[in-house]
Protein backbone atom coordinates (compact mmCIF):
# COMPACT_ATOMS: atom_id res chain seq x y z
CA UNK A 1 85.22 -54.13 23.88
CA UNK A 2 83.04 -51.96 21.23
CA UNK A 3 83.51 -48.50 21.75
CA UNK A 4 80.54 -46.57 19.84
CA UNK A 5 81.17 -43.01 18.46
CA UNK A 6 78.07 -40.67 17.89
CA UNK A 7 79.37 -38.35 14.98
CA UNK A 8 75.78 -35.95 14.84
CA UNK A 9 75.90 -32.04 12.75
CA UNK A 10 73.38 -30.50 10.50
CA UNK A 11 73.21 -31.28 6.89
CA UNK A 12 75.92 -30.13 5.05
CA UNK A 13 78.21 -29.67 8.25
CA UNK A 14 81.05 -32.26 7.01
CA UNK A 15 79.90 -35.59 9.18
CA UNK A 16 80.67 -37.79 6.40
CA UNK A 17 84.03 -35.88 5.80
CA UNK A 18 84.71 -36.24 8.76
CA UNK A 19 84.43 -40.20 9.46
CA UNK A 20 86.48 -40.66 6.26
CA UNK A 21 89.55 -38.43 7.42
CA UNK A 22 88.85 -40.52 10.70
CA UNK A 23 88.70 -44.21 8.96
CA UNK A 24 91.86 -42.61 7.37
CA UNK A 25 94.28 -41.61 9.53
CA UNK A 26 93.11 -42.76 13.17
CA UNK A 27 90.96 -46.17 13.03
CA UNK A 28 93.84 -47.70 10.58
CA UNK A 29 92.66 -51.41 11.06
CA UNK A 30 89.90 -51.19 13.43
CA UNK A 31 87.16 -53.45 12.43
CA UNK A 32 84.42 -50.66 11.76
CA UNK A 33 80.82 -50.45 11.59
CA UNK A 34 79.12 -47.41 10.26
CA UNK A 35 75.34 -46.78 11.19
CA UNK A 36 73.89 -44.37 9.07
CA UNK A 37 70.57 -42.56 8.26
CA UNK A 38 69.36 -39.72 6.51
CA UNK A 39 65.74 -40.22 6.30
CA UNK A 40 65.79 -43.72 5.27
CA UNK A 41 67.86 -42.66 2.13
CA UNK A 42 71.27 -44.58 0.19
CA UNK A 43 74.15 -43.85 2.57
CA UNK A 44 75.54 -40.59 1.22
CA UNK A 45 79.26 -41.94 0.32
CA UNK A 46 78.20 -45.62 0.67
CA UNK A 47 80.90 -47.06 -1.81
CA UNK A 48 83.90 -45.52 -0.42
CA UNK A 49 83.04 -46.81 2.81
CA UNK A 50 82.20 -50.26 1.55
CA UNK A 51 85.92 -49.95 0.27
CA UNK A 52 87.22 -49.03 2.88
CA UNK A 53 86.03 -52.53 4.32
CA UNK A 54 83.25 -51.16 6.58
CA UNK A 55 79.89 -53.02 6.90
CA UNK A 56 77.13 -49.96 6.58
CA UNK A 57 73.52 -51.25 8.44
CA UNK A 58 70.99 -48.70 7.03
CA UNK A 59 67.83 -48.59 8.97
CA UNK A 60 64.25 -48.99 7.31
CA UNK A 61 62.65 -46.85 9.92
CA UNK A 62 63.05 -43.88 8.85
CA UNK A 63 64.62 -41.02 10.95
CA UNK A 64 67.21 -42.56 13.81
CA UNK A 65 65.10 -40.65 16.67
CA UNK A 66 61.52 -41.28 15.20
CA UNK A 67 62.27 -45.01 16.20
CA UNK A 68 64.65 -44.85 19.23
CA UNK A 69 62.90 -47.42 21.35
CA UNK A 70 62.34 -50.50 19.05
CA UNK A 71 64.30 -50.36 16.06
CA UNK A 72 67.77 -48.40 17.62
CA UNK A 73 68.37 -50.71 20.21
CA UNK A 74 68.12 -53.99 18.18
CA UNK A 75 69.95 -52.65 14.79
CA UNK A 76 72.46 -52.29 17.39
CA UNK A 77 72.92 -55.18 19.21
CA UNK A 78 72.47 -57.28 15.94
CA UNK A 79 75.29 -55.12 14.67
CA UNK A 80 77.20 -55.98 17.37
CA UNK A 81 76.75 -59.75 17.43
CA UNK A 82 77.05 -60.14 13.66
CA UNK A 83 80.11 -58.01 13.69
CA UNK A 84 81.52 -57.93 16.90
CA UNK A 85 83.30 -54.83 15.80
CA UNK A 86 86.04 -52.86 18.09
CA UNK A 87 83.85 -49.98 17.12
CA UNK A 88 80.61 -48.64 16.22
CA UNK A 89 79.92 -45.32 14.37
CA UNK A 90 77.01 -43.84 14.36
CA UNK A 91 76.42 -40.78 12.34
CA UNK A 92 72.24 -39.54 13.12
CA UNK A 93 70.10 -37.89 10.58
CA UNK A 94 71.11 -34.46 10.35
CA UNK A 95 68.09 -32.85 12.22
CA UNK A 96 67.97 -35.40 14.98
CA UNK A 97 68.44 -34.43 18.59
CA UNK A 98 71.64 -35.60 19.78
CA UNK A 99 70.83 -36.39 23.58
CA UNK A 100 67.98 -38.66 21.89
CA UNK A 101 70.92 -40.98 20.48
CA UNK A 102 72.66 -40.68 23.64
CA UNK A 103 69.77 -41.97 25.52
CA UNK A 104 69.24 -44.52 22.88
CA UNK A 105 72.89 -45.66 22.86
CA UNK A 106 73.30 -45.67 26.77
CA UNK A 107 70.12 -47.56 27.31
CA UNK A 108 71.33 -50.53 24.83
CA UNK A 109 74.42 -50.67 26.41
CA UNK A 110 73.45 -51.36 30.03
CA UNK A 111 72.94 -54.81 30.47
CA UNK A 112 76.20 -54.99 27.33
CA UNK A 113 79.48 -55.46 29.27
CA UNK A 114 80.75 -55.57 26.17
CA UNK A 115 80.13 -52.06 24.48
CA UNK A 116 79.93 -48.64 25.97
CA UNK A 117 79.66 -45.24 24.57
CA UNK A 118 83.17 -43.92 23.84
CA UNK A 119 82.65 -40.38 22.36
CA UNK A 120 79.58 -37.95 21.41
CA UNK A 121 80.58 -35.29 18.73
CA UNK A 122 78.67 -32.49 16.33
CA UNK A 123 80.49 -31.26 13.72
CA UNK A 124 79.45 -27.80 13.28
CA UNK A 125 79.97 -25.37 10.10
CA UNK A 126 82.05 -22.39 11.71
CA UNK A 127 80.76 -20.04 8.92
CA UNK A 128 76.76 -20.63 10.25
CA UNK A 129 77.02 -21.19 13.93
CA UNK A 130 75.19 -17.51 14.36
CA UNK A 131 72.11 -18.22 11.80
CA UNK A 132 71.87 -21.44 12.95
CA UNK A 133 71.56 -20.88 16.19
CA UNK A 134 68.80 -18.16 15.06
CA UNK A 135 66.65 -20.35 12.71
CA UNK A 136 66.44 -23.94 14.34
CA UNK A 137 67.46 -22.36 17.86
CA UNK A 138 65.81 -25.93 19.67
CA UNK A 139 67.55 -29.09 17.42
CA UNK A 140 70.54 -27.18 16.87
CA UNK A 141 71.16 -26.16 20.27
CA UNK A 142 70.62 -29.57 21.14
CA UNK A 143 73.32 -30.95 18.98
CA UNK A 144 75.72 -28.46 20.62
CA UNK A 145 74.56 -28.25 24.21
CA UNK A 146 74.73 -32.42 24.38
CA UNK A 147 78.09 -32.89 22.52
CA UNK A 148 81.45 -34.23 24.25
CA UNK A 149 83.40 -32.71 21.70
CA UNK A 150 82.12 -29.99 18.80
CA UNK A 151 84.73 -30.38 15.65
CA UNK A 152 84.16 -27.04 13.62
CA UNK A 153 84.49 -27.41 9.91
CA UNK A 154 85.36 -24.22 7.21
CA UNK A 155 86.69 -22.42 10.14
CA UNK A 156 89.62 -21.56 7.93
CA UNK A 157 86.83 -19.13 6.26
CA UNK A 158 86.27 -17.19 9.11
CA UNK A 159 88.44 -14.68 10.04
CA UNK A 160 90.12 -14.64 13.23
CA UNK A 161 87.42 -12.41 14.77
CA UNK A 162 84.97 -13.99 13.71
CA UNK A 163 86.01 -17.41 14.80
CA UNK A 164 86.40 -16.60 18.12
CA UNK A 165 82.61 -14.94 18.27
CA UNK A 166 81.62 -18.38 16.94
CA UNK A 167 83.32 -20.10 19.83
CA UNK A 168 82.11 -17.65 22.67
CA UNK A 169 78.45 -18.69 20.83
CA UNK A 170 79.24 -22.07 21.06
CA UNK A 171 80.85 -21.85 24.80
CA UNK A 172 77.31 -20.19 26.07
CA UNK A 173 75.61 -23.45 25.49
CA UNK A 174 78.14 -26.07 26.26
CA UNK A 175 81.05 -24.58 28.86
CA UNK A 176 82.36 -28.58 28.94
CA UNK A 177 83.10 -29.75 25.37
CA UNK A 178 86.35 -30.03 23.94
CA UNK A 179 85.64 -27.27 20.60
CA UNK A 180 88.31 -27.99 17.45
CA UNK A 181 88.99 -24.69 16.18
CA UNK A 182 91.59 -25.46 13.57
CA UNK A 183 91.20 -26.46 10.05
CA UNK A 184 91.27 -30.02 9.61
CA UNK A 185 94.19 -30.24 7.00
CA UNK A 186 96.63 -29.18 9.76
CA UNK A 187 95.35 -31.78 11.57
CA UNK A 188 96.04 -35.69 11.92
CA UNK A 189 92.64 -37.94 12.27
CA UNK A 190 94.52 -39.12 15.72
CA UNK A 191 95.05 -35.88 17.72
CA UNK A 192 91.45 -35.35 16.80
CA UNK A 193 90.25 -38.33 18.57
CA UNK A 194 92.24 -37.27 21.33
CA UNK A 195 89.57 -34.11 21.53
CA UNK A 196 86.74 -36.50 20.89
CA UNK A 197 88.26 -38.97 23.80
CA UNK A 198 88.81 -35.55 26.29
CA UNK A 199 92.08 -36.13 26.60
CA UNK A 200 93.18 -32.91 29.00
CA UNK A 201 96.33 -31.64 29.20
CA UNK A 202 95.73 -31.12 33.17
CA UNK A 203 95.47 -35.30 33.24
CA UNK A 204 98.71 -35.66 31.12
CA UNK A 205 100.14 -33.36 33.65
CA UNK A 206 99.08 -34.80 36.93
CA UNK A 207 100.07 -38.38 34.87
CA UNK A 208 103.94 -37.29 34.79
CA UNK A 209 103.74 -35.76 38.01
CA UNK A 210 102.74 -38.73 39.43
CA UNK A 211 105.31 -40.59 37.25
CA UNK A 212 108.16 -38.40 38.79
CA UNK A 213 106.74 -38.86 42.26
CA UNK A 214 106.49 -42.42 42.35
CA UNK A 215 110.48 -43.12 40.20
CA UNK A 216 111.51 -40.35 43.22
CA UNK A 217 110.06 -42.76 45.83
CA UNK A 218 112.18 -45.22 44.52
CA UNK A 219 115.62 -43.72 44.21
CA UNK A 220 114.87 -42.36 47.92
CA UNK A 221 114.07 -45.49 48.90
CA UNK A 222 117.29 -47.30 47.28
CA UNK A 223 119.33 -44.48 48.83
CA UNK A 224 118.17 -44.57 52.31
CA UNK A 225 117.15 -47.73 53.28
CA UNK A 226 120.14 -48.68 56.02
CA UNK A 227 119.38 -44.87 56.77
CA UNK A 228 115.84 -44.94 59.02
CA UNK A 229 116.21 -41.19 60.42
CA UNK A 230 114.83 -39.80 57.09
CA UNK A 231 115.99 -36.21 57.75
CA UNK A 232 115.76 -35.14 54.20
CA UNK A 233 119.33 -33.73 53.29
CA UNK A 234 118.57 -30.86 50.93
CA UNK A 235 121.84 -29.97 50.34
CA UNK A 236 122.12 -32.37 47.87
CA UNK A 237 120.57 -32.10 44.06
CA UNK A 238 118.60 -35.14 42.62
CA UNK A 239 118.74 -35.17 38.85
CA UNK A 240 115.68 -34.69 37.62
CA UNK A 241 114.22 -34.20 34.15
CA UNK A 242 110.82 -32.58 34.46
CA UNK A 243 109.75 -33.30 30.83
CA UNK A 244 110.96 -36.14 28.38
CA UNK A 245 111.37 -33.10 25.68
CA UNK A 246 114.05 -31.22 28.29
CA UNK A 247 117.81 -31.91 29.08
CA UNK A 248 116.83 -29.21 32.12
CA UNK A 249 117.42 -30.05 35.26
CA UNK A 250 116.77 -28.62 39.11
CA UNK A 251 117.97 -28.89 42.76
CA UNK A 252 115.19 -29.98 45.61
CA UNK A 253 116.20 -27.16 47.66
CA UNK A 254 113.98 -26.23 50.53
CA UNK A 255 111.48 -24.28 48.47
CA UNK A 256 111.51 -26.71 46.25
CA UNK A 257 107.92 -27.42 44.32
CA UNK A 258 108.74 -29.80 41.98
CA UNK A 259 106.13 -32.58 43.14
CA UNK A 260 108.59 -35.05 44.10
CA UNK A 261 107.98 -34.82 47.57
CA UNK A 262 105.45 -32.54 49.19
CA UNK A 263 106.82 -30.93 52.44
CA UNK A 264 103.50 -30.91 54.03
CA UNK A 265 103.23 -34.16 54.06
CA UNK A 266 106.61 -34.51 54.91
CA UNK A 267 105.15 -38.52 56.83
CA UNK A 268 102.81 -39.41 53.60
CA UNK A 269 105.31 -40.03 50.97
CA UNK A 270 102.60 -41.86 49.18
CA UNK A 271 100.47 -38.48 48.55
CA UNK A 272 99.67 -38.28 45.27
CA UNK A 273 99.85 -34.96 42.96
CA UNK A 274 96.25 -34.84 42.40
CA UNK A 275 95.07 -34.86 45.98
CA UNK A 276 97.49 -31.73 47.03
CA UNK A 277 97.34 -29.70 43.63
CA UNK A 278 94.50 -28.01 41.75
CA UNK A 279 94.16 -27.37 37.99
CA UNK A 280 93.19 -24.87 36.27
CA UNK A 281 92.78 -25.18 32.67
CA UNK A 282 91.34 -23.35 29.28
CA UNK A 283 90.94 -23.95 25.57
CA UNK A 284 90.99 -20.70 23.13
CA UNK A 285 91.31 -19.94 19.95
CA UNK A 286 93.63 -16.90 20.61
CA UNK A 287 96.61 -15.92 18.42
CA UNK A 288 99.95 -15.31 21.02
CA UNK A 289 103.12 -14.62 20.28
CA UNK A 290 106.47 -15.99 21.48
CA UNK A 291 106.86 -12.58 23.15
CA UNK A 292 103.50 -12.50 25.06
CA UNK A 293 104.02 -16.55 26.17
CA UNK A 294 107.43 -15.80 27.47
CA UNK A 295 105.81 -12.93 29.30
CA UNK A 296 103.48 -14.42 31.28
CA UNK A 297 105.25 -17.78 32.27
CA UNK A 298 108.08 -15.19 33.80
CA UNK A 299 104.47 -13.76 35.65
CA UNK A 300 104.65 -17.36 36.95
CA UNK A 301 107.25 -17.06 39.48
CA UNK A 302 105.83 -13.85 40.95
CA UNK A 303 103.84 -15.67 43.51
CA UNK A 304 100.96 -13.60 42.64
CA UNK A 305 98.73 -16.02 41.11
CA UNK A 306 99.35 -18.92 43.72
CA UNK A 307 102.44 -21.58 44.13
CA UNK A 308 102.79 -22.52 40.63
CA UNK A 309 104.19 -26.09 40.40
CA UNK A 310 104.14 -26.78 36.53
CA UNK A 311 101.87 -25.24 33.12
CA UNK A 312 101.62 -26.40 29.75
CA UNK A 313 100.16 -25.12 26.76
CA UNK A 314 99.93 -25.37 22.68
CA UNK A 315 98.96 -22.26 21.54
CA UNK A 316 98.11 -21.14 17.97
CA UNK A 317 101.03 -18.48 16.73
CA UNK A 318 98.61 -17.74 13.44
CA UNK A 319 99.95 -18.41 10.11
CA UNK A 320 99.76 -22.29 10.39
CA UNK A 321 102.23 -21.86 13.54
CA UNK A 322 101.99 -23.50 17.25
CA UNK A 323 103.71 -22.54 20.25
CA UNK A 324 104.23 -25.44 22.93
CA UNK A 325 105.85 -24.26 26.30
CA UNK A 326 106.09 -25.95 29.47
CA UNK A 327 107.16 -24.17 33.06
CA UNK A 328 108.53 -25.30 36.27
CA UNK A 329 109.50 -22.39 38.56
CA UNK A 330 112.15 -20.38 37.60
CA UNK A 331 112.22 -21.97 34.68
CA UNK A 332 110.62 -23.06 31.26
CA UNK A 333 110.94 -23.67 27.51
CA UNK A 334 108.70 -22.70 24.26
CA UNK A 335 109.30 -23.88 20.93
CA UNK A 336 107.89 -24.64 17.82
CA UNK A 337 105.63 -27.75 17.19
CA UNK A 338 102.35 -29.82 15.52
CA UNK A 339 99.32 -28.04 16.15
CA UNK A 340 96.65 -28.89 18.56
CA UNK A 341 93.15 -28.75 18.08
CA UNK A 342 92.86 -26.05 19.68
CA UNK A 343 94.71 -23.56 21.70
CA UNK A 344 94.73 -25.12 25.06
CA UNK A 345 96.71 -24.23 28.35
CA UNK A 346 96.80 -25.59 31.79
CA UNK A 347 98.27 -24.74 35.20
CA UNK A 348 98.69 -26.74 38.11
CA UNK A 349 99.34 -25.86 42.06
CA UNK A 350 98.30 -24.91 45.04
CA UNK A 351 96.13 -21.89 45.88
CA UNK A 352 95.99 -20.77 42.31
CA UNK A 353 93.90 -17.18 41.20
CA UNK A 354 91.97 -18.53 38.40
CA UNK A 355 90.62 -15.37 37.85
CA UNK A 356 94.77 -13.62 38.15
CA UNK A 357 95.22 -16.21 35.41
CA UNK A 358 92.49 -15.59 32.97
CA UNK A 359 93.33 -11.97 33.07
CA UNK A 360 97.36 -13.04 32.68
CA UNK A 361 96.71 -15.08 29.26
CA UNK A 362 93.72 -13.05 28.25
CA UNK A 363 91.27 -16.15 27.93
């Protein structure tokens, strides 16, 4: 399988920065292809990527979206059966309309088992979102309205303020894409693919939940089955560690909301967590403190913003700092960690008030 990333921005935005921190640190012995054009020029940083062992196919035709419907589609299939690479990057002249490649891409790919489009990404310069926005208000918006993922770059220039205007800006357009808010030297290439691959903490979530609920199954099963009558003795506490980073452990009392079972469905043991829960979920740049975290998972348990039956979050502390918590009722943990590319938090239960929430964590 080729996956093909789109890696699109403005001139100047840090594209080619970008792919190398990428090549770097998160596509560590992928066989690569680069696609590049600026105009028809010399790949801007052509011998470091011919170092690096990636094959760059420069197109004659001038601008990538002047030549979509001839040209595009057959530079990239004879990439792909010349190469047969496990991926495909193409990084678009830096005033061509992003959906345009999409369109271009997707429509080569059909009838190509073999390939599909894997990511879409602008990299945007934090420090010109605003004037940008003003002065090529059509191409620009294009690039950010039609992006998967928007990576800011120089967003360590900004201050705080003035990032987060940049992001409600950027949020107006596109109220979807995973935005990287944090400079890129905190970051490795890896946990920035996971942005570009939409990776959402509300999926990890509903992942382990699942997990638990199906290894809970089984014990139940092992335990009870000479026992037919099923009448769920909750006297007794099941060990159970509700997150591989915990030594924590509850009792399935009667009030219990753990996942593991789901007394509404007391006869469909097979429900899964993702057909009885909702999410809710954010990204934000926001500064928190440990104080103001710890405050509002204790909110949590009030029963005022729905039956809460687990959260997780990394959110930025400032100063280079992240706070990661997780919550089950009556109980959670934040520490210290790696930082994320972006503040990001996400809830999951039944009957949850979004709206109680946004107000609670001031997103």
């Amino acid at each position: 399988m080729t996956k093909i990333d789109i890696v699109s921005g403005f001139l100047g935005a840090g594209k080619t920065t970008l792919i190398k921190k990428l090549l770097a640190e998160a596509y560590a012995g992928e066989k690569l292809v680069l696609i590049e054009n600026e105009f028809g020029e010399i790949s801007i940083d052509g011998g470091f990527l011919k170092d690096s062992g990636v094959q760059i196919s420069e197109m004659s035709s001038g601008c990538i979206c002047c030549s979509l419907v001839g040209d595009f589609g057959k530079a990239l299939q004879d990439v792909y059966h010349q190469f047969q690479p496990d991926r495909i990057i193409i990084e678009p002249s830096g005033v061509g309309k992003l959906s345009d490649v999409i369109v271009a891409v997707e429509n080569t790919v059909r009838d190509l088992p073999d390939m599909r489009l894997n990511a879409y990404v602008t990299v945007a310069d934090a420090t010109k979102v605003k004037v940008y926005m003003k002065n090529f208000g059509e191409f620009y918006n294009n690039q950010i309205e039609s992006a998967g993922t928007i990576v800011l770059s120089r967003t360590q220039k900004l201050s705080q303020e003035k990032m987060e205007a940049a992001v409600a800006l950027l949020r107006e357009k596109n109220p979807d894409a995973a935005i990287l808010t944090t400079p890129w030297e905190q970051l490795d290439g890896k946990t920035i693919v996971a942005a570009m691959e939409k990776v959402s903490l509300a999926q990890e979530l509903l992942d382990k939940m699942r997990q638990e609920h199906e290894e809970h199954e089984r014990e139940h099963a092992h335990e009870h089955h000479h026992d037919h009558d099923h009448d769920h003795d909750h006297d007794h506490a099941h060990e159970h560690h509700h997150d591989h980073d915990h030594e924590h452990h509850h009792d399935h009392g009667p009030e219990c909301t753990c996942g593991c079972h789901d007394h509404d469905h007391e006869h469909h043991h097979h429900h899964h967590a993702d057909e009885v829960f909702t999410s809710w979920g954010v990204e934000t740049p926001k500064l928190f403190t440990e104080e103001e975290i710890r405050r509002c998972l204790a909110a949590l348990d009030s029963g005022d913003y729905g039956a809460i039956l687990r959260a997780k979050g990394i959110l930025n502390a400032g100063d280079g700092k992240w706070l990661h918590f997780d919550y089950v009722p009556e109980e959670y943990e934040v520490r210290y960690g790696a930082a994320d590319y972006t503040g990001r938090l996400c809830v999951i239960g039944s009957q949850l008030q979004e709206q109680g929430l946004k107000t609670l964590f001031g997103v």
